[in-house]
Protein backbone atom coordinates (compact mmCIF):
# COMPACT_ATOMS: atom_id res chain seq x y z
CA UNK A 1 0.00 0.00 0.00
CA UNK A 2 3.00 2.45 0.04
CA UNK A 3 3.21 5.48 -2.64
CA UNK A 4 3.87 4.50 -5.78
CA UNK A 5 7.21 6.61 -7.27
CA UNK A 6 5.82 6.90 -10.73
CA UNK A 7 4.08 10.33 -10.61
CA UNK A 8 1.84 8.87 -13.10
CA UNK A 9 -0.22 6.29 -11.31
CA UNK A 10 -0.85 8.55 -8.24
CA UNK A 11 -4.15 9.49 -9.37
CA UNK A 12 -5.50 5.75 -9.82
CA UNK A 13 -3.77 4.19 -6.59
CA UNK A 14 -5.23 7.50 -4.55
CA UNK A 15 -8.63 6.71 -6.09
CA UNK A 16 -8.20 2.63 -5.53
CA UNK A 17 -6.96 3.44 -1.70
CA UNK A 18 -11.14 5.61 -1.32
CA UNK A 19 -13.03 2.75 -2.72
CA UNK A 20 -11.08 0.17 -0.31
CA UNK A 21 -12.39 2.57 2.55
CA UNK A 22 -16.20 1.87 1.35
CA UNK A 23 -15.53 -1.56 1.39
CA UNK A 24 -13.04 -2.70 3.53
CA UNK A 25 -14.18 -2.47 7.63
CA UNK A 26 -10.17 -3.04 8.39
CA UNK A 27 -9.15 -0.14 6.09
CA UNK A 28 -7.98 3.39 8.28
CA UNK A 29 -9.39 4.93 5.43
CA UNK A 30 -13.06 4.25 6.36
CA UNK A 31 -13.17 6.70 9.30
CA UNK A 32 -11.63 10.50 7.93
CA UNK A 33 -11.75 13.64 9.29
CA UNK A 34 -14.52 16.29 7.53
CA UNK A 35 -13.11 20.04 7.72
CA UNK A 36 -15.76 22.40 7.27
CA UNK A 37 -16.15 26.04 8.49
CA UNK A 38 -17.82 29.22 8.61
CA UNK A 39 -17.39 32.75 8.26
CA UNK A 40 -18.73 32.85 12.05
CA UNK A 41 -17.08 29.71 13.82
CA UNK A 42 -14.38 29.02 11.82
CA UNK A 43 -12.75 25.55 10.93
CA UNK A 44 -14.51 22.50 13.02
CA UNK A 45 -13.39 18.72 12.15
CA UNK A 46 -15.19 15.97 13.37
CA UNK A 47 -14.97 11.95 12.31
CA UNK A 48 -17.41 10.67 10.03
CA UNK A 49 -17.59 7.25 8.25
CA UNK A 50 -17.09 7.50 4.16
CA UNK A 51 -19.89 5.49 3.01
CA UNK A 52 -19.30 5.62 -0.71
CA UNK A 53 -16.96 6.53 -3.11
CA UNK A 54 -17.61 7.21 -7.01
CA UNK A 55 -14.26 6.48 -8.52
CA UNK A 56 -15.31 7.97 -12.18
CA UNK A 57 -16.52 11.15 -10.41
CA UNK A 58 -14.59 11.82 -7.52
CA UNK A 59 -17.14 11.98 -5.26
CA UNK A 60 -17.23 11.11 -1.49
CA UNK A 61 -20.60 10.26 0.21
CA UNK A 62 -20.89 10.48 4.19
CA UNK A 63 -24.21 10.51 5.99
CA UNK A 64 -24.83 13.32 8.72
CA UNK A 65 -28.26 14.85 10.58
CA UNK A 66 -29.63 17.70 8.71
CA UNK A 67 -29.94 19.88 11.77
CA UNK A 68 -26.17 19.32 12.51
CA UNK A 69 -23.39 22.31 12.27
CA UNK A 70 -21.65 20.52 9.48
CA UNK A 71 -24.82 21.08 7.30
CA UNK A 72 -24.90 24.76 8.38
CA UNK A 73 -21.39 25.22 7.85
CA UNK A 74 -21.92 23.91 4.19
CA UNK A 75 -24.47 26.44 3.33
CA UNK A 76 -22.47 29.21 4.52
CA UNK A 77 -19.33 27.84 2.83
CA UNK A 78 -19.98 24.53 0.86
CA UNK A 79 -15.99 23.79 0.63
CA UNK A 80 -14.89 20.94 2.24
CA UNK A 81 -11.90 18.77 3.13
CA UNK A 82 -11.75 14.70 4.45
CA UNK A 83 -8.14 13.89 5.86
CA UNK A 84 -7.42 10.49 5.69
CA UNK A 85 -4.80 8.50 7.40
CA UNK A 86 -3.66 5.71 7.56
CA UNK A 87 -1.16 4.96 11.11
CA UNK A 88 -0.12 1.58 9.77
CA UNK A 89 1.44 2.65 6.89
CA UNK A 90 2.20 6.79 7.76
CA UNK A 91 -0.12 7.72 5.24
CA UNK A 92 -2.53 11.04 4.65
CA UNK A 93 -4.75 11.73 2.04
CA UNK A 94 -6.45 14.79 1.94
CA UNK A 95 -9.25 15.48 -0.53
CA UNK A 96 -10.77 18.97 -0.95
CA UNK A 97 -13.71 19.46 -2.74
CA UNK A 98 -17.29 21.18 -2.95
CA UNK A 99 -19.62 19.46 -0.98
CA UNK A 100 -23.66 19.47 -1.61
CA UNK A 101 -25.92 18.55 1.11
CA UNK A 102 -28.85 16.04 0.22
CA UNK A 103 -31.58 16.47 2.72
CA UNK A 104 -34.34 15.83 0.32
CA UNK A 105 -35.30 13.83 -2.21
CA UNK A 106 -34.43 10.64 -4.16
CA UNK A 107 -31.12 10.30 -3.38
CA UNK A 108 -31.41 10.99 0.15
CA UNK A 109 -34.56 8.62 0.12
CA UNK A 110 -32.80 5.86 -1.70
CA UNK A 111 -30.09 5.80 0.70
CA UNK A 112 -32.21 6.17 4.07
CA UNK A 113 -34.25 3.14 2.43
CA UNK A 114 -30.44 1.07 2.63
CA UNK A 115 -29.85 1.67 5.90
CA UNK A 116 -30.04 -1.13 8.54
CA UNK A 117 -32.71 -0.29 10.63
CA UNK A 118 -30.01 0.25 13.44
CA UNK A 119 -28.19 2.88 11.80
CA UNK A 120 -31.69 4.44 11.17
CA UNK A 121 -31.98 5.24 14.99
CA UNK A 122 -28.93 7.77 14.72
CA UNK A 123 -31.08 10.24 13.04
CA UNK A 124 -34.06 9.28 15.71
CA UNK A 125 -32.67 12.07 18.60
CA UNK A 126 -35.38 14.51 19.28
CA UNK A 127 -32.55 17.38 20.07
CA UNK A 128 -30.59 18.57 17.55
CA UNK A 129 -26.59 17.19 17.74
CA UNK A 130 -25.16 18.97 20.22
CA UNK A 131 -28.26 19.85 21.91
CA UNK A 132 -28.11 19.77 25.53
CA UNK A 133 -29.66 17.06 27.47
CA UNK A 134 -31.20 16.34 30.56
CA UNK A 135 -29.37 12.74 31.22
CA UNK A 136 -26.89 10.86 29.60
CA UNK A 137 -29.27 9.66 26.48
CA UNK A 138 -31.06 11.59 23.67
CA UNK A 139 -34.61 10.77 23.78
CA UNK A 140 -35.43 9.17 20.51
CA UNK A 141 -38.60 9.25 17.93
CA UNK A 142 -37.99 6.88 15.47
CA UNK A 143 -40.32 8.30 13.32
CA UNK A 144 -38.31 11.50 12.78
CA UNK A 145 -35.47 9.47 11.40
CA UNK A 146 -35.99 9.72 7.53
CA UNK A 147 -36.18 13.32 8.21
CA UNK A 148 -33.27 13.95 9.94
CA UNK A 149 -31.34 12.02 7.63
CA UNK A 150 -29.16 13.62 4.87
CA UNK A 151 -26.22 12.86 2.41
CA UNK A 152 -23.32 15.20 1.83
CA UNK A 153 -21.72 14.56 -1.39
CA UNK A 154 -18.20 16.17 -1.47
CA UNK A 155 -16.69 16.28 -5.25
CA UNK A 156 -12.79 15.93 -4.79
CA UNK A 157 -11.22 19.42 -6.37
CA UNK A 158 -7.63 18.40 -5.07
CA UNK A 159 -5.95 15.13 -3.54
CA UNK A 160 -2.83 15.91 -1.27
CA UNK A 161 -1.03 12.13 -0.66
CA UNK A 162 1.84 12.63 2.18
CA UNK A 163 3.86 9.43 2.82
CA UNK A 164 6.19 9.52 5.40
CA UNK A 165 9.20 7.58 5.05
CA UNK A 166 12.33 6.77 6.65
CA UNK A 167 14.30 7.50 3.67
CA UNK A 168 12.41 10.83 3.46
CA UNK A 169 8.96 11.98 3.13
CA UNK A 170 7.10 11.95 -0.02
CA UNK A 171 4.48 14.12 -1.13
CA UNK A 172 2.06 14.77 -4.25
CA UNK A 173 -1.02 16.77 -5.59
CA UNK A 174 -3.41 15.41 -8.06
CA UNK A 175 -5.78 18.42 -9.09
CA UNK A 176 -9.02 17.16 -10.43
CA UNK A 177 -10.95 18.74 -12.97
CA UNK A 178 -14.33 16.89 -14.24
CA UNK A 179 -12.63 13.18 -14.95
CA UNK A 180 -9.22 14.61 -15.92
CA UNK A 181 -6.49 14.41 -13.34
CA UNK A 182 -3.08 16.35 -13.21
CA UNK A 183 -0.48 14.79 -10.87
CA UNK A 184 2.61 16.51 -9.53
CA UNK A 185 5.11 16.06 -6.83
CA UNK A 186 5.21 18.49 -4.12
CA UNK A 187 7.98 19.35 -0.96
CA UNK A 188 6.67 17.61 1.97
């Protein structure tokens, strides 16, 4: 899984390393970090769990709660960043992008419809996340789930790939434009 050295196939292994994070429960690259921010509060990060990735398009799928700061960061500002990485191996991967929120419709329908009825109850919480509570656990109203429930689509802009090796770090940028890719190496 180390960085290839041929500037060349960085964009496909970067790509190939997303898609094993959809699939792959034992990959590090199943749990990033999303970046977003506002003019307001400024940068907040916060773990999600990458539930798709669209290797043609560049696109990153997470799930979130419609009523939670991410989604009200991404209307003020709807740039985003997931940092990836990997401890095993000493590997980041950072993919920036422009991210959409999905709180209605059929994509965000489709996708609710998917979801074991266990992961439904996340989006149950009658308080907003974040909300303060009375006792240790949200109440819950399963019935609010499907509309709680959104999808954030982020579409990757820029891949940043840090490896850090003994023999010296290495680092590249891919910048994506529609389903062209332009690779370079970059200082670390």
């Amino acid at each position: 899984m180390s960085l290839p050295t041929q500037i060349d196939e960085i964009p496909t292994w970067t790509v190939a390393q997303l898609v094993r994070g959809t699939v792959d429960r034992r990959s590090a690259f199943k749990w990033p970090v999303l970046v977003t921010g506002s003019e307001i509060s400024g940068p907040s990060g916060r773990v999600v769990v990458l539930r798709r990735f669209n290797a043609e398009m560049h696109q990153a799928v997470i799930y979130t709660d419609r009523r939670s700061k991410k989604v009200t960061h991404l209307a003020d500002k709807p740039h985003a960043e997931l940092v990836f990485f990997d401890p095993k191996n000493l590997l980041q991967i950072r993919l920036r992008g422009t991210a959409q929120v999905h709180a209605n419709g059929t994509e965000k329908d489709s996708a609710f419809d998917q979801l074991p009825a266990r992961s439904r109850s996340d989006y149950s919480t009658v308080t907003e996340p974040g909300g303060r509570l009375v006792s240790t656990k949200p109440e819950r109203d399963l019935k609010l789930s499907r509309d709680h429930f959104a999808l954030i689509e982020i579409v990757a802009q820029e891949y940043d790939i840090l490896s850090l090796e003994r023999e010296g770090h290495r680092r590249a940028q891919v910048s994506v434009a529609g389903h062209t890719c332009q690779a370079s190496w970059v200082t670390p």
